[in-house]
Protein backbone atom coordinates (compact mmCIF):
# COMPACT_ATOMS: atom_id res chain seq x y z
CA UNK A 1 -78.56 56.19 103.56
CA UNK A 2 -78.05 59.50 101.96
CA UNK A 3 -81.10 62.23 102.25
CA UNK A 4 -80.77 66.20 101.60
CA UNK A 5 -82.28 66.08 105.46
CA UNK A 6 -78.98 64.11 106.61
CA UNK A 7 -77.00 66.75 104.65
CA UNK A 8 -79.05 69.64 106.28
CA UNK A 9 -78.28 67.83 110.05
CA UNK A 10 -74.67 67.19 109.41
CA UNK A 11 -74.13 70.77 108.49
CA UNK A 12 -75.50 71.88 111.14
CA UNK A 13 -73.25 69.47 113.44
CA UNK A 14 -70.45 70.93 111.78
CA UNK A 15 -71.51 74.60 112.02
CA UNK A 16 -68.83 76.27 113.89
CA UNK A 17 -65.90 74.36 113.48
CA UNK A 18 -62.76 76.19 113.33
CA UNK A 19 -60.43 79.16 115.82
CA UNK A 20 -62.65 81.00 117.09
CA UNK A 21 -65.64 78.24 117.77
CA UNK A 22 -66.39 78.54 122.04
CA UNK A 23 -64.77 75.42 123.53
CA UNK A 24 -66.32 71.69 123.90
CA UNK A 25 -67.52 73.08 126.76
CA UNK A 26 -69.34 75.25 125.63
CA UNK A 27 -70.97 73.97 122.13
CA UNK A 28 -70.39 69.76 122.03
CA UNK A 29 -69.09 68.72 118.44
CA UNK A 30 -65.88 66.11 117.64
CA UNK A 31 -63.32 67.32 114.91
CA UNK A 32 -61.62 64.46 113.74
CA UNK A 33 -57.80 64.47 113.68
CA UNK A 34 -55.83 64.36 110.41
CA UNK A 35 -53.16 62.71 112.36
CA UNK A 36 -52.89 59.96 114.81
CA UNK A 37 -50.98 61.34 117.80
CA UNK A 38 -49.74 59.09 120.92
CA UNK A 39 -52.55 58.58 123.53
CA UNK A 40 -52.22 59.37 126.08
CA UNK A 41 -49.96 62.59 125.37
CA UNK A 42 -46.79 62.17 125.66
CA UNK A 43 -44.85 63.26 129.13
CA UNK A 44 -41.96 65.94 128.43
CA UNK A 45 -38.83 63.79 129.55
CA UNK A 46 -38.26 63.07 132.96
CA UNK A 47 -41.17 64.14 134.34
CA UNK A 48 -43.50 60.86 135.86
CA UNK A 49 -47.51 60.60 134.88
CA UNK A 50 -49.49 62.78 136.98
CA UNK A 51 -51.28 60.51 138.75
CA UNK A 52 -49.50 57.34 139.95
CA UNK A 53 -52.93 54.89 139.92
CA UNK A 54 -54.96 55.14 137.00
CA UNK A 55 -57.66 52.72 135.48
CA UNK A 56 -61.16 51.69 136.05
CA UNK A 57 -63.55 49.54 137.42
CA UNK A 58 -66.21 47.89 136.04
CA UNK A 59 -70.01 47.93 136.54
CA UNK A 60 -71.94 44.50 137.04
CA UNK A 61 -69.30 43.36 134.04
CA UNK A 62 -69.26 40.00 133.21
CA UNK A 63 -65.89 37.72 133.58
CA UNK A 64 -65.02 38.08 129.84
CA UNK A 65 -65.70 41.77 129.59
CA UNK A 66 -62.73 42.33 132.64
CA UNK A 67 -60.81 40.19 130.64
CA UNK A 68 -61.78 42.41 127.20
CA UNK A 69 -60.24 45.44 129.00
CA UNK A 70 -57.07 44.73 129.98
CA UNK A 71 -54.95 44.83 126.80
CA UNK A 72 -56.94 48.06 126.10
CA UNK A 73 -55.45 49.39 130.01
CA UNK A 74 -52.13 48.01 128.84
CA UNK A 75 -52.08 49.69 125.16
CA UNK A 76 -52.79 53.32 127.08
CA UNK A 77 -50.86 53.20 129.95
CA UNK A 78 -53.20 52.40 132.77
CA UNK A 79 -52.35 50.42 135.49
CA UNK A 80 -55.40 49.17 138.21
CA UNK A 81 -58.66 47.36 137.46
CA UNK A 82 -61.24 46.92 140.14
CA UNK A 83 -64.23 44.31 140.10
CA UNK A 84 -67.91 46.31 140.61
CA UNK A 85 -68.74 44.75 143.88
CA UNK A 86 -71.88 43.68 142.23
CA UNK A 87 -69.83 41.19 140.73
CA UNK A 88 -69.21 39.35 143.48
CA UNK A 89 -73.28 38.96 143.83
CA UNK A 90 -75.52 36.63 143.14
CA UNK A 91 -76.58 38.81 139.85
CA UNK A 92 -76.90 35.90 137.80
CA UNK A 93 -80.24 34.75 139.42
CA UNK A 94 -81.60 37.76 141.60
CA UNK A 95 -81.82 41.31 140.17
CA UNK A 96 -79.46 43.92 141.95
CA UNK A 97 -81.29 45.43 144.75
CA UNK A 98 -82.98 42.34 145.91
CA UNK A 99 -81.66 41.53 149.01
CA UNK A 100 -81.19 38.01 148.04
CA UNK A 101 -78.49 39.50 145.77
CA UNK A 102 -75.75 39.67 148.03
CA UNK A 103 -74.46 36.79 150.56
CA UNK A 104 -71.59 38.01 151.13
CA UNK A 105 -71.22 35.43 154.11
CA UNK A 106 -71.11 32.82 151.58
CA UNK A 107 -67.98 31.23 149.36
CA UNK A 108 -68.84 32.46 145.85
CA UNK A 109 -69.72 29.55 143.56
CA UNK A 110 -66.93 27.32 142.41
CA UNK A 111 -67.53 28.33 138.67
CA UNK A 112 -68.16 32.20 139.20
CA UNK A 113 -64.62 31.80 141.52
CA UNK A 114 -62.64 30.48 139.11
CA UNK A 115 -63.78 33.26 136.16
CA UNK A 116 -62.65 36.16 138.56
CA UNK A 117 -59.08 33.90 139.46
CA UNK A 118 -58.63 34.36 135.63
CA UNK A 119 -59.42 38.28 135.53
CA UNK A 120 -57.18 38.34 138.47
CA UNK A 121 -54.24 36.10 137.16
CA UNK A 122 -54.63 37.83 133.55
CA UNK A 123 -53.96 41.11 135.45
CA UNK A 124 -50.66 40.30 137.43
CA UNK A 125 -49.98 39.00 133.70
CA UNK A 126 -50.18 42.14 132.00
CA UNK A 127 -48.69 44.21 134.78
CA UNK A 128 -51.68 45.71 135.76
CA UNK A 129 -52.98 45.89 140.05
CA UNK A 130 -55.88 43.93 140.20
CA UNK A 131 -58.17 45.38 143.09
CA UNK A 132 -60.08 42.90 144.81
CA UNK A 133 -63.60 44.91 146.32
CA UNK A 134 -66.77 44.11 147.99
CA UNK A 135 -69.74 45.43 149.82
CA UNK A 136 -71.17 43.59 152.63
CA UNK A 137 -74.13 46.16 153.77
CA UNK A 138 -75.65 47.23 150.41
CA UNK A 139 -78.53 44.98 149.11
CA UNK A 140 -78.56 42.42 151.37
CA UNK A 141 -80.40 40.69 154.54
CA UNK A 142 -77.59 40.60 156.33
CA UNK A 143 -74.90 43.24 156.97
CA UNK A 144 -71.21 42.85 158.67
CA UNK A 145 -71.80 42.77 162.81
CA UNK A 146 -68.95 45.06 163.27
CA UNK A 147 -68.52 43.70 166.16
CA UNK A 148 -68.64 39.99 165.58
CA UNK A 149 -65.47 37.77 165.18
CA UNK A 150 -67.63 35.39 163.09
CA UNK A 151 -68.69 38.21 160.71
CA UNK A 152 -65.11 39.30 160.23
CA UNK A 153 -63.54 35.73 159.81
CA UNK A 154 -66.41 35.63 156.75
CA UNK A 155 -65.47 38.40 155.08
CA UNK A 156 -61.78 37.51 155.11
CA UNK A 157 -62.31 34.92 153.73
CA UNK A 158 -62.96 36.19 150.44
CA UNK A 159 -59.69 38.66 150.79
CA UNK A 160 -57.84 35.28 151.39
CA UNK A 161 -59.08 33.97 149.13
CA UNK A 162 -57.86 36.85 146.38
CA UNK A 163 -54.19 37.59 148.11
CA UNK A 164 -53.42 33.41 147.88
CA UNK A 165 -53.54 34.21 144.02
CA UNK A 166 -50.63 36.92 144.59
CA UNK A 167 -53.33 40.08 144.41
CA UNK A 168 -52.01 43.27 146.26
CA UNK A 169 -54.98 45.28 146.21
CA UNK A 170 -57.86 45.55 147.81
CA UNK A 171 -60.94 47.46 148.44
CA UNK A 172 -63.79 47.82 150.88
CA UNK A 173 -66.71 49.90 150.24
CA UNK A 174 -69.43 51.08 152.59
CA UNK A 175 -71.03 53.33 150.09
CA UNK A 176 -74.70 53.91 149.75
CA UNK A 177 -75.88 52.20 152.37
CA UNK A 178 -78.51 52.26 154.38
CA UNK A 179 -77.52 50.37 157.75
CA UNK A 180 -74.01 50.46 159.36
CA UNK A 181 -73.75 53.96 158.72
CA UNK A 182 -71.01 53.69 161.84
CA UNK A 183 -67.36 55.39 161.25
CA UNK A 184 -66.13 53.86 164.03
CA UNK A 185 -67.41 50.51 163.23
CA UNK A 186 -66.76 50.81 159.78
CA UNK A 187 -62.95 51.03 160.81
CA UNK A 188 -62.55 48.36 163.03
CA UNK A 189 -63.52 45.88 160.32
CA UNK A 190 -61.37 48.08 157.47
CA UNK A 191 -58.23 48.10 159.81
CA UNK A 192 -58.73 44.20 160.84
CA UNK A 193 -58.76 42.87 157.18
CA UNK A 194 -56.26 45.07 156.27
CA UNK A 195 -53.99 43.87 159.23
CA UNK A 196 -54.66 40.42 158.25
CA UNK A 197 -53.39 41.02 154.30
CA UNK A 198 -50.51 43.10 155.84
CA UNK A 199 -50.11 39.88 157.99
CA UNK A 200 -49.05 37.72 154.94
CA UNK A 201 -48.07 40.63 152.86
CA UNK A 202 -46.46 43.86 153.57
CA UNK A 203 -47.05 45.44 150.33
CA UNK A 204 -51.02 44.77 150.32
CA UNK A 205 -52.72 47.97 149.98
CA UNK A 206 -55.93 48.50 151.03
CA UNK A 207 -58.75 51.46 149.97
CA UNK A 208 -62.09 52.00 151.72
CA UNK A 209 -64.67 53.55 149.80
CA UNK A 210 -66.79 55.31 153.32
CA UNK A 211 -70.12 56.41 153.57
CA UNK A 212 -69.40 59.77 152.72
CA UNK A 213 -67.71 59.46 149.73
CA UNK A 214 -68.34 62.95 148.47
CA UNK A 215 -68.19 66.49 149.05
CA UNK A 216 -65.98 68.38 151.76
CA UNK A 217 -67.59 67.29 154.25
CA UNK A 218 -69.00 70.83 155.42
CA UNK A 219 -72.41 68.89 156.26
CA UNK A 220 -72.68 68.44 160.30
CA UNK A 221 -73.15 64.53 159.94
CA UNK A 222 -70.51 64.04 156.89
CA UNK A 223 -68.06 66.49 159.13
CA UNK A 224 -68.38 63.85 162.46
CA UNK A 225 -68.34 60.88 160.43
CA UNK A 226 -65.14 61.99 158.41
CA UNK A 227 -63.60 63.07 162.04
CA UNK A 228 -64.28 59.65 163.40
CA UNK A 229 -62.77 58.29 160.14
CA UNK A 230 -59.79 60.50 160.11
CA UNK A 231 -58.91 59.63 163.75
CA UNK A 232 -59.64 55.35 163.84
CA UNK A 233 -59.25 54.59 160.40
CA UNK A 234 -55.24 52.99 159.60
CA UNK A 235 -53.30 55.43 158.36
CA UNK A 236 -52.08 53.62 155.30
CA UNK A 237 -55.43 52.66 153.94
CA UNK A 238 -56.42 55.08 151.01
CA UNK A 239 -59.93 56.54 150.88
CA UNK A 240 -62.25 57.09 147.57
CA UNK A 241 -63.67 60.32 147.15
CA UNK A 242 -65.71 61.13 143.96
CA UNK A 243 -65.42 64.99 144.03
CA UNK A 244 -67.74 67.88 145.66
CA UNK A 245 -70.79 66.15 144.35
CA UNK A 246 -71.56 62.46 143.20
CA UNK A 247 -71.03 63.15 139.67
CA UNK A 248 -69.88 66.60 138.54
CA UNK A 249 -66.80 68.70 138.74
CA UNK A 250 -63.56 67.69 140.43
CA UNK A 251 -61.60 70.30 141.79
CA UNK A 252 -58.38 70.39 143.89
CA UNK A 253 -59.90 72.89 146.20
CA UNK A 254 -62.34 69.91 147.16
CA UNK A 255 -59.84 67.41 147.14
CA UNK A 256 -57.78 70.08 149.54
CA UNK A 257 -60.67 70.44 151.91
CA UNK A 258 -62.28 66.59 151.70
CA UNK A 259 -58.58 65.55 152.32
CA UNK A 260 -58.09 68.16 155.31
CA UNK A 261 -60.95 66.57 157.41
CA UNK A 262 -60.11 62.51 156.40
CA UNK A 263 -56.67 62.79 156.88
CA UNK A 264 -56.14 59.66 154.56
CA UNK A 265 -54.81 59.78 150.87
CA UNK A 266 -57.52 59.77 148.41
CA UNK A 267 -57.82 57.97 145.13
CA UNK A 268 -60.64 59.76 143.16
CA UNK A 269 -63.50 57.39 142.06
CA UNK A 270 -64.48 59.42 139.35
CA UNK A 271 -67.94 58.84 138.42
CA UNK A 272 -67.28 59.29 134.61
CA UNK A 273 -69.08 58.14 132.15
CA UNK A 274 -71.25 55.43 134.24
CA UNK A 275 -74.69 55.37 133.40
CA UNK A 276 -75.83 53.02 136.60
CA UNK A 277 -76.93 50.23 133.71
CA UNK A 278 -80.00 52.87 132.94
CA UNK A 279 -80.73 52.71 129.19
CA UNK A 280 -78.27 55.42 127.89
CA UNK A 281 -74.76 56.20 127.03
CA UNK A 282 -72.03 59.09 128.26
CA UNK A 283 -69.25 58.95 125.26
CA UNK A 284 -67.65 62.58 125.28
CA UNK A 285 -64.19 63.57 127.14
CA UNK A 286 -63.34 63.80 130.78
CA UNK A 287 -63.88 67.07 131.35
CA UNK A 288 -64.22 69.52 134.82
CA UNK A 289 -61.04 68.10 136.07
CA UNK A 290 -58.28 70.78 137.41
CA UNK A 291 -54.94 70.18 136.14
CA UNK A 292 -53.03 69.86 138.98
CA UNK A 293 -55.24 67.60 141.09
CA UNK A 294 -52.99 65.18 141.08
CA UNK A 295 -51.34 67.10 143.61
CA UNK A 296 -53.35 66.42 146.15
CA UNK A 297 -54.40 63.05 145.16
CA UNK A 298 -52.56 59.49 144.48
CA UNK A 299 -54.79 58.16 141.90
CA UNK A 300 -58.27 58.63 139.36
CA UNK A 301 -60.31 55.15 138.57
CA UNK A 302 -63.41 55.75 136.19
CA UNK A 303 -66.81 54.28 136.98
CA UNK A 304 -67.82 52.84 133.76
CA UNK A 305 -70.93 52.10 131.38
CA UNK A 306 -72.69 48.95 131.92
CA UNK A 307 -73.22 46.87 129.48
CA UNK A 308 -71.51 48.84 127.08
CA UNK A 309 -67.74 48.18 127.96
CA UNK A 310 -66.39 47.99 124.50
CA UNK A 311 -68.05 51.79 123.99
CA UNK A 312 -66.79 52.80 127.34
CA UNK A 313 -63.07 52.82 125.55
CA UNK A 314 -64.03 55.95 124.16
CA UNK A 315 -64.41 58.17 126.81
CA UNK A 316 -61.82 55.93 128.88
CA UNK A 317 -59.08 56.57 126.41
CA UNK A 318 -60.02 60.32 127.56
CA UNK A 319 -59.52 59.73 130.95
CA UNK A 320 -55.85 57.79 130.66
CA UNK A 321 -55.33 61.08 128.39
CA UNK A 322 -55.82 62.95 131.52
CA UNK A 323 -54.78 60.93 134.48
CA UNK A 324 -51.28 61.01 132.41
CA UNK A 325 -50.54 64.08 131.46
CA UNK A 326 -52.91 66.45 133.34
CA UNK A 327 -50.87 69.62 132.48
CA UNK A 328 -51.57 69.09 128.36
CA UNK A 329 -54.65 67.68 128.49
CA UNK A 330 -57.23 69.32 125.88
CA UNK A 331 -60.48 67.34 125.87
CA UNK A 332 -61.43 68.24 121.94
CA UNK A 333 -57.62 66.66 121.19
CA UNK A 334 -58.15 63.48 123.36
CA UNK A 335 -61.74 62.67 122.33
CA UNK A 336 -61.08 62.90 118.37
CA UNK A 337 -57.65 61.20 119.03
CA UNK A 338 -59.62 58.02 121.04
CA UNK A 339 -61.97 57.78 117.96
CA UNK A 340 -59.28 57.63 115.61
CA UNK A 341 -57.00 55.16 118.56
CA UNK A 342 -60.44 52.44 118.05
CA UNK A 343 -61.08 53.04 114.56
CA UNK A 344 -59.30 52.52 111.82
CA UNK A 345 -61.23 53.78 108.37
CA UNK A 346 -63.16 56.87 107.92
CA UNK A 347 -66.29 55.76 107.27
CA UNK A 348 -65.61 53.72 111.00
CA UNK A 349 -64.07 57.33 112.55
CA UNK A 350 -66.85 59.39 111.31
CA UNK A 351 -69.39 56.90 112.66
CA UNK A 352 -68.51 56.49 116.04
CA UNK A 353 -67.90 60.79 116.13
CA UNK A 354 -71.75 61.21 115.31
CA UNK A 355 -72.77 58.52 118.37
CA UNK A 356 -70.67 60.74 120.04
CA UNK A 357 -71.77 63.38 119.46
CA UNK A 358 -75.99 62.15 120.20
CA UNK A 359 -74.62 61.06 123.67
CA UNK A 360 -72.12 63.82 124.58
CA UNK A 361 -71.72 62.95 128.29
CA UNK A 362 -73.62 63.69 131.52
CA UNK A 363 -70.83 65.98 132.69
CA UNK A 364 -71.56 68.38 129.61
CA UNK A 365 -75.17 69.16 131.21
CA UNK A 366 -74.66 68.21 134.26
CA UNK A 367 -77.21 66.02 134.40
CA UNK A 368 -77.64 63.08 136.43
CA UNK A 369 -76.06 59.30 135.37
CA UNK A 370 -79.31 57.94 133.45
CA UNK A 371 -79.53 61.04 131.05
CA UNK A 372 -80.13 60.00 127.80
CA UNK A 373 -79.44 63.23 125.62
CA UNK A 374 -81.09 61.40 122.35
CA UNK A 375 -84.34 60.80 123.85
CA UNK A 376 -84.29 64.52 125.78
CA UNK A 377 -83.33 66.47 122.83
CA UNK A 378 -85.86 64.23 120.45
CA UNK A 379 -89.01 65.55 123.27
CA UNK A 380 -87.93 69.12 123.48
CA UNK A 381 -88.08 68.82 119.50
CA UNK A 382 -91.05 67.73 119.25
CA UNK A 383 -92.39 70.12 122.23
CA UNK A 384 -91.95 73.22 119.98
CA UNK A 385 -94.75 74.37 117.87
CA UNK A 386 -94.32 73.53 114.09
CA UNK A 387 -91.29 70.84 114.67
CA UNK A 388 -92.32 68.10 112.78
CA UNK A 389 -89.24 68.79 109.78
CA UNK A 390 -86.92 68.95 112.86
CA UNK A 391 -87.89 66.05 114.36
CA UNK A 392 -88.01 63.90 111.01
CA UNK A 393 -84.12 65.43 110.25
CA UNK A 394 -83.33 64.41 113.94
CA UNK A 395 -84.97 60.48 113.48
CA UNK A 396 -83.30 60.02 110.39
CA UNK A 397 -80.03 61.31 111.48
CA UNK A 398 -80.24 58.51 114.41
CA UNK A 399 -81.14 55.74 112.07
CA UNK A 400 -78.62 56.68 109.51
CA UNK A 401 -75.72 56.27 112.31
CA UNK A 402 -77.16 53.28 113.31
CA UNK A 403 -77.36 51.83 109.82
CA UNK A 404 -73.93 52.64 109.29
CA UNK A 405 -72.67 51.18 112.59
CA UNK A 406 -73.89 47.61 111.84
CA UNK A 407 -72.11 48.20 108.00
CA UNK A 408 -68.96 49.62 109.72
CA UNK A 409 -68.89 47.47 112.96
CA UNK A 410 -70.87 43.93 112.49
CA UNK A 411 -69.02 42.29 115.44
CA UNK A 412 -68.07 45.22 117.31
CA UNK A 413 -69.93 48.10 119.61
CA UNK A 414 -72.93 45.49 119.56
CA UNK A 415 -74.43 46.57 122.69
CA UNK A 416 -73.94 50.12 121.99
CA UNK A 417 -75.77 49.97 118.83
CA UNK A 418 -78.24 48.29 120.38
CA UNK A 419 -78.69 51.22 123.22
CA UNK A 420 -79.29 53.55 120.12
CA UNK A 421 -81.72 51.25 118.06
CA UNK A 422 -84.14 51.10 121.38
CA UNK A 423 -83.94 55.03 121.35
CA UNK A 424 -84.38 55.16 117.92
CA UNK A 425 -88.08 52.78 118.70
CA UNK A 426 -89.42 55.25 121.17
CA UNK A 427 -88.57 58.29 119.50
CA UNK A 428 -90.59 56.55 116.43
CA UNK A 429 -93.37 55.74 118.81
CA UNK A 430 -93.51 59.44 120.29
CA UNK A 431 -93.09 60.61 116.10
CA UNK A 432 -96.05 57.94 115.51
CA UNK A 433 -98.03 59.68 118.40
CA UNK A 434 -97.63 62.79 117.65
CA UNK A 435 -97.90 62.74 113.82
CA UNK A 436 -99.19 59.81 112.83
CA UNK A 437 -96.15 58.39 111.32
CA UNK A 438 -96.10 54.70 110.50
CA UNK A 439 -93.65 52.66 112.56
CA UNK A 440 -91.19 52.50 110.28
């Protein structure tokens, strides 16, 4: 569809473009690369990536979608996949948060076990660490007895279960929880599964994700939980840490200070670009990172998008731009260079840069993880007096992109388009409201 108000929107998109625009930072736009570079950016020779784990996890994924992922890890040079402990929940018949949802002190169905032994074989296939994670105390009737020998013996035998396929790594997580909240407790069970998969295997690694999993632990309770931590937890289990805040900027001062107190080494679980399955996408570059955190941390594993894991390769390409070569990294290069790495015509490049550029990111506006910039930028449109021609040029622009992804994508990015095509309906229906528009 070409209309003079598509022409009028795209100039604007493209209104600044050139030495002396501010950076993405500052005003969000892609400029698309006239030539494919390597991604992620090449190392100068001899020096090793900056940070030794990188990868991802996924977010309520399905089997197949784990197993979509891992050439994609492969192609880009990262190395460590981790199932979303929702996963390993009864999601298929009991909505997350019910506390149905997780029986952890049950063997996971014969049919749902064998799926994740594929993920997990596919993985040691490809050369990539599996990480095998649950969480006992979040949704659930029934958290880990810290104490109990039966409780313990339950919940190793699901690690068991994962190291007798040759898996190395594992994970624990105790975050956002409500009940257990107990650093001491929270230990004993950490250091006794971990002693067990040492037991058969002295290269199993093991990372606990606590209950404070963020900030530098300046907050009285946070400070005595992270001192009980630092003191009982083993000293070769690694701890996740997301940054000073849940979602936000990364800094190695934090990492310094958060570090300091835990006295463990920290893999970041950078919580980049998920959008906690809320109807919206984040699609722009890792950005807020320092350069040299990988100083101070081992490894960076992004939180992704859920459904949307064949969209999440666009900002995920970002991130393997960064987590290898932190000193070059330029977030303008790496997010016009992952368009270009997933699509291979114009017309396809110049698509996915303008759904880009309608969902920028969370950590441009530092907003929280189900900000959807379409719909907020469509209401404060329509909030200022005499908007309507704004509003129309804004609608039309959305349709157009997703008219052109179904012509430039039909089996690809379905779940994406579909994420912009219910936007597209309720920014209609507030159009409709407001000026009487017909629905289509």
């Amino acid at each position: 569809m070409t209309t003079s108000l598509i022409a009028v929107y795209a100039s604007w998109l493209a209104a600044g473009v050139g030495p002396s625009s501010p950076s993405i930072e500052e005003d969000f736009f892609v400029t698309l690369p006239r030539q494919v570079r390597p991604l992620p950016e090449p190392l100068p020779e001899g020096e090793e990536p900056g940070f030794a784990i990188r990868g991802t996890k996924g977010w309520m994924w399905r089997p197949e979608q784990y197993l979509a992922e891992i050439p994609v890890l492969v192609k880009y040079k990262l190395n460590f996949l981790m199932n979303c402990y929702t996963s390993m929940c009864d999601v298929e018949h009991f909505r997350w948060g019910d506390p149905q949802c997780n029986r952890w002190w049950e063997p996971i169905p014969q049919e749902k076990a064998r799926a994740y032994e594929n993920v997990a074989r596919e993985c040691l296939k490809a050369g990539v660490r599996f990480c095998f994670s649950m969480n006992p105390n979040i949704c659930t009737k029934r958290i880990v007895d810290y104490n109990s020998a039966e409780d313990v013996d339950l919940l190793w035998r699901h690690y068991s279960w994962m190291q007798g396929l040759g898996v190395k790594w594992f994970n624990i997580s105790l975050d956002d929880i409500t009940e257990g909240i107990d650093a001491a407790g929270q230990a004993k069970v950490v250091n006794e599964i971990f002693r067990r998969l040492r037991a058969k295997d002295a290269e199993a690694a093991m990372i606990f994700c606590p209950t404070f999993y963020w900030g530098t632990g300046e907050d009285p309770k946070a400070a005595a939980y992270l001192e009980t931590l630092a003191r009982d937890l083993h000293p070769d289990v690694y701890v996740f840490w997301t940054g000073g805040a849940v979602v936000g900027r990364i800094t190695r001062a934090d990492a310094e200070t958060y570090k300091g107190r835990v006295r463990h080494r920290i893999i970041v679980w950078d919580n980049y670009p998920v959008n906690d399955a809320a109807p919206t996408m984040h699609l722009g570059p890792v950005i807020y990172r320092d350069r040299d955190l990988c100083k101070v941390v081992d490894g960076i594993m992004g939180n992704p998008l859920c459904p949307q894991n064949e969209i999440n390769r666009i900002p995920l390409l970002t991130l393997a731009d960064y987590a290898w070569n932190p000193e070059a990294y330029d977030p303008a290069r790496s997010i016009g260079q992952a368009i270009v790495h997933l699509a291979d015509t114009p017309p396809r490049q110049r698509v996915l840069k303008e759904l880009v550029e309608l969902y920028p990111g969370t950590l441009l506006e530092s907003k929280g993880t189900g900000w959807n910039p379409v719909i907020a930028r469509f209401n404060e449109i329509l909030d200022r007096p005499h908007s309507r021609y704004l509003a129309d040029v804004f609608l039309k622009h959305a349709e157009d992109v997703a008219q052109r992804m179904e012509e430039a994508f039909p089996e690809r990015f379905k779940d994406a388009r579909q994420t912009l095509l219910n936007d597209i309906a309720k920014m209609n229906a507030a159009y409709a409201a407001k000026y009487a528009r017909s629905a289509n």
